[in-house]
Protein backbone atom coordinates (compact mmCIF):
# COMPACT_ATOMS: atom_id res chain seq x y z
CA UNK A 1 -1.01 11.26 8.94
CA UNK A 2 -4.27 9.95 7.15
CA UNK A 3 -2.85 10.04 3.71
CA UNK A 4 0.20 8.71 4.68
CA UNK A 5 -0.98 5.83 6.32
CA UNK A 6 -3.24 5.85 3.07
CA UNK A 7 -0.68 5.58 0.64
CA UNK A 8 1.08 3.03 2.83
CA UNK A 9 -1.62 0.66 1.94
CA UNK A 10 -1.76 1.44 -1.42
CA UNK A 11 1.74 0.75 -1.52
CA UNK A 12 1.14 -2.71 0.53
CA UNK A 13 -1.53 -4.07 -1.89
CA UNK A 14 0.31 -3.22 -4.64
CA UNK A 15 3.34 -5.19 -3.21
CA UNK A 16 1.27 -8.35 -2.48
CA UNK A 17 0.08 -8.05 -5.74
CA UNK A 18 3.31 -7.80 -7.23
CA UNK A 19 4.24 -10.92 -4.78
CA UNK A 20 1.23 -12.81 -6.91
């Protein structure tokens, strides 16, 4: 569950930083 929750906020800042 760790890693997936990781790799959900990898995937997060690399949306927002794609928003940018």
């Amino acid at each position: 569950m760790q890693l997936y929750n990781k790799n959900l906020i990898i995937q997060s800042l690399i949306a927002n930083k794609n928003c940018l």
